[in-house]
PDB file of N, CA and C in Angstrom:
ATOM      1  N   UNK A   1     120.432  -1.814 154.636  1.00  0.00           N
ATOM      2  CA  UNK A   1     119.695  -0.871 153.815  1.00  0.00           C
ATOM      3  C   UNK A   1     118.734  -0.112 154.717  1.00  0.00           C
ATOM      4  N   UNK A   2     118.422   1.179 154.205  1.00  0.00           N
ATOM      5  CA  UNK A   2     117.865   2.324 155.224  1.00  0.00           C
ATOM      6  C   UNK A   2     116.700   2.926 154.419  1.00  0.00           C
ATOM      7  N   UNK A   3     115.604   3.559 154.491  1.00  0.00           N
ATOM      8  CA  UNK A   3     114.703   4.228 153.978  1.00  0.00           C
ATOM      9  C   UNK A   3     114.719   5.938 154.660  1.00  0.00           C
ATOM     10  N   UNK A   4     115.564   5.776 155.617  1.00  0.00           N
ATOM     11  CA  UNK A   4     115.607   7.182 156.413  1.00  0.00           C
ATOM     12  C   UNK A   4     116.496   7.934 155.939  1.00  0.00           C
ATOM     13  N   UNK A   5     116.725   9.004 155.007  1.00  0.00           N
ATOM     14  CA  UNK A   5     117.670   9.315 153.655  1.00  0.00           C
ATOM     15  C   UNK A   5     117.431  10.972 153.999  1.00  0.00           C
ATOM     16  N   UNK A   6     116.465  11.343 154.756  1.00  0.00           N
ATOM     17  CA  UNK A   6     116.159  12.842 154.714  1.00  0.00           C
ATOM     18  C   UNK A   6     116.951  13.814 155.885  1.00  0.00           C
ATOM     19  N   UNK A   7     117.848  12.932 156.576  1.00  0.00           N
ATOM     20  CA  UNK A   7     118.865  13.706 157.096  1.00  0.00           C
ATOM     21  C   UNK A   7     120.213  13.704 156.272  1.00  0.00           C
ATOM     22  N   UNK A   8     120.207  13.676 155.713  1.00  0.00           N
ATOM     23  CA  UNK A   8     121.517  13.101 154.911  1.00  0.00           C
ATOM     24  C   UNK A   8     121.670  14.139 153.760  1.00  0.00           C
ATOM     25  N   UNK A   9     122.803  15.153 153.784  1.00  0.00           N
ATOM     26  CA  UNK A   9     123.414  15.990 152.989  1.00  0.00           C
ATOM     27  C   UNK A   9     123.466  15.428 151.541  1.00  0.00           C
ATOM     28  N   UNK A  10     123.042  15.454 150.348  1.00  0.00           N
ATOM     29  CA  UNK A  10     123.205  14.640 149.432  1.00  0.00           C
ATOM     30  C   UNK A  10     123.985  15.385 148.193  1.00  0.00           C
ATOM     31  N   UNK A  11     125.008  14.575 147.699  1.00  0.00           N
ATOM     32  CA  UNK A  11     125.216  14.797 146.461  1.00  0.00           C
ATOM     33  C   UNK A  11     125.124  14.029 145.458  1.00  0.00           C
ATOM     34  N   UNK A  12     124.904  14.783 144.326  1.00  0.00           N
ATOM     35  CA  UNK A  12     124.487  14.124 142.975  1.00  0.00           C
ATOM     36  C   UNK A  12     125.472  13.908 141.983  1.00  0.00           C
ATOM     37  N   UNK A  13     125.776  13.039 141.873  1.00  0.00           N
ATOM     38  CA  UNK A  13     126.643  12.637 140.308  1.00  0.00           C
ATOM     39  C   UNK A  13     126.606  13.578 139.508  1.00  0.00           C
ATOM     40  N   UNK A  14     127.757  13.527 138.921  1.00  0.00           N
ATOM     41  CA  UNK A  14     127.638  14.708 137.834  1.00  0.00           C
ATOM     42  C   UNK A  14     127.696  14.478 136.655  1.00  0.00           C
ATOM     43  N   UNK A  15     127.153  13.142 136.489  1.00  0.00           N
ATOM     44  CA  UNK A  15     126.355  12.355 135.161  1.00  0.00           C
ATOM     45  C   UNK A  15     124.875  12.349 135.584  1.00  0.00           C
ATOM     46  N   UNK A  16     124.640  12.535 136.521  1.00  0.00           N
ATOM     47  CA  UNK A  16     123.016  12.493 136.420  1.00  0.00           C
ATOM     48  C   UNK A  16     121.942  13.081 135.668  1.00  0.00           C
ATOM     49  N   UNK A  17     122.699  14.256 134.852  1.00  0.00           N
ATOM     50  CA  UNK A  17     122.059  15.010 134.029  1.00  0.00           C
ATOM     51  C   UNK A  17     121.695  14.307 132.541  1.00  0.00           C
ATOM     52  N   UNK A  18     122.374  13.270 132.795  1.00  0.00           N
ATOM     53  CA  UNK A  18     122.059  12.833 131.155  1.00  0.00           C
ATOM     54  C   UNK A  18     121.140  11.586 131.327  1.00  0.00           C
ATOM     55  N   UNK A  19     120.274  11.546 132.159  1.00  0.00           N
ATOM     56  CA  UNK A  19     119.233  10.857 132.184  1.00  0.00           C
ATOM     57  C   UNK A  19     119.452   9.291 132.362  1.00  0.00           C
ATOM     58  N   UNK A  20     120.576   8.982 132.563  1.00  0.00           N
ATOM     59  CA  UNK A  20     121.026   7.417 132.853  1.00  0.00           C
ATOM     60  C   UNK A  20     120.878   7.133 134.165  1.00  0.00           C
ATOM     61  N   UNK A  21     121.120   5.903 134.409  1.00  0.00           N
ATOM     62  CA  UNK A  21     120.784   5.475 135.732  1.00  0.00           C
ATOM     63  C   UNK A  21     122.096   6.173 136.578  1.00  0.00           C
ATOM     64  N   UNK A  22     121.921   6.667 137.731  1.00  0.00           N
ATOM     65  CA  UNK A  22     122.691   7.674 138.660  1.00  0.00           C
ATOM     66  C   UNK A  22     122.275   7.529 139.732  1.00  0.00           C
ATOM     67  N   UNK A  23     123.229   7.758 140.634  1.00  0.00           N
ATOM     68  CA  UNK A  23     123.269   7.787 142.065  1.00  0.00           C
ATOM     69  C   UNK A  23     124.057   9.260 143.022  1.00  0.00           C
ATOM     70  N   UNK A  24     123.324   9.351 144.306  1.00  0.00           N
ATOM     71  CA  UNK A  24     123.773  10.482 144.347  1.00  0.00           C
ATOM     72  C   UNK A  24     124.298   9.680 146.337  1.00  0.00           C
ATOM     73  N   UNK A  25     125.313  10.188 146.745  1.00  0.00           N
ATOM     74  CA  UNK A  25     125.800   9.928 148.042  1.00  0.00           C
ATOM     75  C   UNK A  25     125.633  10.674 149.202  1.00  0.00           C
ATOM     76  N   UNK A  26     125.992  10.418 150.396  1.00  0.00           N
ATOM     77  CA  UNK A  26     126.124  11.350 151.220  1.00  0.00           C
ATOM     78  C   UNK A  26     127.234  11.695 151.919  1.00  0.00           C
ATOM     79  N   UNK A  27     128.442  12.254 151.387  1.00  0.00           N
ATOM     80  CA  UNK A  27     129.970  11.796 151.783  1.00  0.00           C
ATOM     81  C   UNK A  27     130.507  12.249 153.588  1.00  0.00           C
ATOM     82  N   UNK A  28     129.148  13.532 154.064  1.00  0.00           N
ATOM     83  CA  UNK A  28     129.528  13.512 155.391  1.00  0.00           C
ATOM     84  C   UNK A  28     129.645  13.137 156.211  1.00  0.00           C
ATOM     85  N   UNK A  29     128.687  11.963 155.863  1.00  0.00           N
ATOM     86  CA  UNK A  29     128.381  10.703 156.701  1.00  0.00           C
ATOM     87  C   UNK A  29     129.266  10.076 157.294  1.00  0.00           C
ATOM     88  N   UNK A  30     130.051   9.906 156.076  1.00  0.00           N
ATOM     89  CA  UNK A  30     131.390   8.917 156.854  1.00  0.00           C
ATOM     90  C   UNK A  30     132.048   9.894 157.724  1.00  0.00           C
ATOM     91  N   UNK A  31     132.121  10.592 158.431  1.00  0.00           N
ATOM     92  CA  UNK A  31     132.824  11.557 158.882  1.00  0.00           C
ATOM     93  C   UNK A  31     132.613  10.992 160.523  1.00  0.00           C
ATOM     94  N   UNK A  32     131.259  10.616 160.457  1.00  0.00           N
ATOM     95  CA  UNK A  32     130.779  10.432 161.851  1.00  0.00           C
ATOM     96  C   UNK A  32     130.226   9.103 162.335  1.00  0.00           C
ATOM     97  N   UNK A  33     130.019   8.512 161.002  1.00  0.00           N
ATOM     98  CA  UNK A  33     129.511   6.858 160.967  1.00  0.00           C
ATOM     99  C   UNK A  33     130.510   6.060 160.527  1.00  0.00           C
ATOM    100  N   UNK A  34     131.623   6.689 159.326  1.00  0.00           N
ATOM    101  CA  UNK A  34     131.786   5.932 158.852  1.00  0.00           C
ATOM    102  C   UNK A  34     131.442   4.749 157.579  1.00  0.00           C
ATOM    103  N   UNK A  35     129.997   5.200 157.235  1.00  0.00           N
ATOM    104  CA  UNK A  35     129.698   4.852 156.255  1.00  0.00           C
ATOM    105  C   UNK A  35     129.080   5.520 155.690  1.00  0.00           C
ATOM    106  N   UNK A  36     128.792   5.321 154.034  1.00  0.00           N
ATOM    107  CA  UNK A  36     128.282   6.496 152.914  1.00  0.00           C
ATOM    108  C   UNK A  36     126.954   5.768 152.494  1.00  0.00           C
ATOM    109  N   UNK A  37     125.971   6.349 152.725  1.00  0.00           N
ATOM    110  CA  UNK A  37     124.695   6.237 152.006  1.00  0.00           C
ATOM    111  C   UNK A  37     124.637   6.375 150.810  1.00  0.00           C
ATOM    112  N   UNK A  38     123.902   5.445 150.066  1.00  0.00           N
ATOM    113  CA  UNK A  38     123.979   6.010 148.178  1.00  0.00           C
ATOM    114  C   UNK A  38     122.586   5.319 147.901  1.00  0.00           C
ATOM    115  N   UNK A  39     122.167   6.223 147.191  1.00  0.00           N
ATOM    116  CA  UNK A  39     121.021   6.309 146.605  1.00  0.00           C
ATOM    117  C   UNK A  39     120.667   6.446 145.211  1.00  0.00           C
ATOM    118  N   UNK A  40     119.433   5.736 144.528  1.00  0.00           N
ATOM    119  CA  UNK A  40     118.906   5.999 143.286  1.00  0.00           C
ATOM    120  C   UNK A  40     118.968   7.688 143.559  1.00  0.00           C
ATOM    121  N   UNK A  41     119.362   8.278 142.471  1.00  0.00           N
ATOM    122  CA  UNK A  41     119.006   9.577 142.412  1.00  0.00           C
ATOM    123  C   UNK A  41     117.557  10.193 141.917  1.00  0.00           C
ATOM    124  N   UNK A  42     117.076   9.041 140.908  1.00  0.00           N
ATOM    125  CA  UNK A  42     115.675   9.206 140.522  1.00  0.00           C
ATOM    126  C   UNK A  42     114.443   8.946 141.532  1.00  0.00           C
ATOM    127  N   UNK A  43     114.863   8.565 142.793  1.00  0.00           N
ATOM    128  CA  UNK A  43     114.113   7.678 143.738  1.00  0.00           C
ATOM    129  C   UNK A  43     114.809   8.286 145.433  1.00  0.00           C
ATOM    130  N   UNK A  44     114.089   9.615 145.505  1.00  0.00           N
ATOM    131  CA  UNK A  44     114.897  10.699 146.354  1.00  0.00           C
ATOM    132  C   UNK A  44     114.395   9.761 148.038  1.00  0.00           C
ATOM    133  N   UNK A  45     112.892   8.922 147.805  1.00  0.00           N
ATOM    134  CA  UNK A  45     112.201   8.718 149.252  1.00  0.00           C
ATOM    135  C   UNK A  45     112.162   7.535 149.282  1.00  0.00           C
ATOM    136  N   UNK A  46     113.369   6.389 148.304  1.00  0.00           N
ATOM    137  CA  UNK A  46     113.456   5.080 148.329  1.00  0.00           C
ATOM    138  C   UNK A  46     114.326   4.757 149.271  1.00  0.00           C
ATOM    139  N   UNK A  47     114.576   3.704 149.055  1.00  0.00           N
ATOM    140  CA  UNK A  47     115.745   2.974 150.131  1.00  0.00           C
ATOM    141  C   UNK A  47     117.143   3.743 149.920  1.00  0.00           C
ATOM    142  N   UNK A  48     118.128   3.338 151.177  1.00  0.00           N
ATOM    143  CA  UNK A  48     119.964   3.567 150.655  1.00  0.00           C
ATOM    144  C   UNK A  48     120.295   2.421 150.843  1.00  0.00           C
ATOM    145  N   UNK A  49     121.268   2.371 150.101  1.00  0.00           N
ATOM    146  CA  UNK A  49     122.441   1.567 150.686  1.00  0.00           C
ATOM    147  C   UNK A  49     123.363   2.258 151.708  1.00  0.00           C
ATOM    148  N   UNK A  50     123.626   1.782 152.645  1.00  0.00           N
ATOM    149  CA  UNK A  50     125.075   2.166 153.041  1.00  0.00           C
ATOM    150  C   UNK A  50     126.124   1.499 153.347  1.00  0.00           C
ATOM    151  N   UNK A  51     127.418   1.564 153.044  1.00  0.00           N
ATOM    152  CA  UNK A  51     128.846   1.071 152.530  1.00  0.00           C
ATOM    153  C   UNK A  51     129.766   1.701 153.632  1.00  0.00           C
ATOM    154  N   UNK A  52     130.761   0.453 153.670  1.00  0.00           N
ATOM    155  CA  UNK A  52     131.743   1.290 154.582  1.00  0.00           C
ATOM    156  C   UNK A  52     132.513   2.252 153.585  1.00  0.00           C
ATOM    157  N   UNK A  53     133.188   3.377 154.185  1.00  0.00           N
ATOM    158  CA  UNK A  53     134.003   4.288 153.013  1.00  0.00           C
ATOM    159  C   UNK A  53     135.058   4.467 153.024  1.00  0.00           C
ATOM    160  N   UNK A  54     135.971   3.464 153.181  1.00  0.00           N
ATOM    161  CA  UNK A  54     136.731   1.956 152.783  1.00  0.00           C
ATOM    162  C   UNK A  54     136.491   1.576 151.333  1.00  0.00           C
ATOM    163  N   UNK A  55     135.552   0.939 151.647  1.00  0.00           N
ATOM    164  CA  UNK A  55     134.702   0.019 150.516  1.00  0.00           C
ATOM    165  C   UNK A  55     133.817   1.493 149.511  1.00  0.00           C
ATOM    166  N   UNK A  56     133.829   2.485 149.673  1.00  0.00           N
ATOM    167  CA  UNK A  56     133.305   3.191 148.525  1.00  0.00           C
ATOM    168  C   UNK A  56     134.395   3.851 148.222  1.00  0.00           C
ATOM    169  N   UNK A  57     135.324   3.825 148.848  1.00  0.00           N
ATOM    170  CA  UNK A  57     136.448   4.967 148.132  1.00  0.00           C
ATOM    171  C   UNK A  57     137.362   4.251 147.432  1.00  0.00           C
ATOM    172  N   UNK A  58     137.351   2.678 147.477  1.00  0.00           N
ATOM    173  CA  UNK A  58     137.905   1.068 146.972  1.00  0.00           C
ATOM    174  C   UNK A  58     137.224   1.628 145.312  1.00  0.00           C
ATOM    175  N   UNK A  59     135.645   1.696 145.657  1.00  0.00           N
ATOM    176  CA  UNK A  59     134.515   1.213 144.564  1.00  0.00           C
ATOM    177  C   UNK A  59     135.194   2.883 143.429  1.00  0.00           C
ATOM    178  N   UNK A  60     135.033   3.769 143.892  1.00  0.00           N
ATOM    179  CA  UNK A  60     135.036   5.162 143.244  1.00  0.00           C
ATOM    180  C   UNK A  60     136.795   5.104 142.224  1.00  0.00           C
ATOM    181  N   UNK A  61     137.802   4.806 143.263  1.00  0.00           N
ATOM    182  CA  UNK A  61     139.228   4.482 142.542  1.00  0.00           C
ATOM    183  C   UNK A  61     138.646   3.115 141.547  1.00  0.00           C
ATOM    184  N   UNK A  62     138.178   2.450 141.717  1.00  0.00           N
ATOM    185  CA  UNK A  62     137.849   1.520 140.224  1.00  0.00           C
ATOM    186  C   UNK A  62     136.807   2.300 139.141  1.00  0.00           C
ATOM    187  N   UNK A  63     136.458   2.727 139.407  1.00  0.00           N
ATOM    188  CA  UNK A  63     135.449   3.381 138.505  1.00  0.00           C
ATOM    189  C   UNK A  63     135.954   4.278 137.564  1.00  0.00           C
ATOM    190  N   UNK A  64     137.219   5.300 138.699  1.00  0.00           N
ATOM    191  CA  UNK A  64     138.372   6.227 137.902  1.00  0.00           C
ATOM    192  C   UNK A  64     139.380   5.157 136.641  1.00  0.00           C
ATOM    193  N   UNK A  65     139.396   4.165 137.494  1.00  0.00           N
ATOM    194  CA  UNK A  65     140.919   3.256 136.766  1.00  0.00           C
ATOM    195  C   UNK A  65     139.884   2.763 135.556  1.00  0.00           C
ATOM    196  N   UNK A  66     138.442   2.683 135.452  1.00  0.00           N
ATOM    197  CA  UNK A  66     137.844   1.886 134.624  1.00  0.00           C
ATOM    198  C   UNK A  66     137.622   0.437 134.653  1.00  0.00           C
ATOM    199  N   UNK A  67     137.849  -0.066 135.872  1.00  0.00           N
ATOM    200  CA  UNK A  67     137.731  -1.316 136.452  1.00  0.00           C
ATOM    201  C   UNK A  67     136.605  -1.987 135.635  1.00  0.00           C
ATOM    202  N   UNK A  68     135.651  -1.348 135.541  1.00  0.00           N
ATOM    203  CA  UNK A  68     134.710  -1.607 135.401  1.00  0.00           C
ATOM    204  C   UNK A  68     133.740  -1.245 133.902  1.00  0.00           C
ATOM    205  N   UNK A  69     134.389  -1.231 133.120  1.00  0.00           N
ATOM    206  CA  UNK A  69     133.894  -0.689 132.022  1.00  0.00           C
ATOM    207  C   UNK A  69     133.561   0.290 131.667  1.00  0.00           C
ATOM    208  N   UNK A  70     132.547   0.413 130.609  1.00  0.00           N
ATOM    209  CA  UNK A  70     131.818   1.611 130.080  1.00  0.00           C
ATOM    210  C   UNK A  70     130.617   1.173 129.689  1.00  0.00           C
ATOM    211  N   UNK A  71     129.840   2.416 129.442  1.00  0.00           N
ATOM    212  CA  UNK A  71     128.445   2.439 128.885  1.00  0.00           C
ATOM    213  C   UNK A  71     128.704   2.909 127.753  1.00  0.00           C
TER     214      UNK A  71
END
């Protein structure tokens, strides 16, 4: 986990608008690291996570298939 988030190209969910808990990524990242930063979207100067993107593009295809439920 990282607190250094302000170089990092960010995008935002495109549920974030409806006020639920959301996260926004940084997908260029992996381009050059290899791994994707993700962040509270409400919490722009908090911590990241970062994930291999492997393991987030694993996490994102379950999310499509519904692996994982609903709200």
């Amino acid at each position: 986990m990282t607190t250094q988030s302000t170089t990092h190209q960010w995008v935002k969910s495109s549920y974030s608008d409806n006020g639920g808990s959301c996260v926004e990524w940084a997908p260029r990242t992996a381009s050059t690291t290899g791994m994707v930063p993700v962040r509270d979207s409400k919490d722009a100067s908090g911590p990241t996570l970062e994930v291999s993107a492997g393991v987030f593009s694993s996490f994102v295809a379950g999310v499509k298939a519904g692996d994982f439920g609903t709200v």
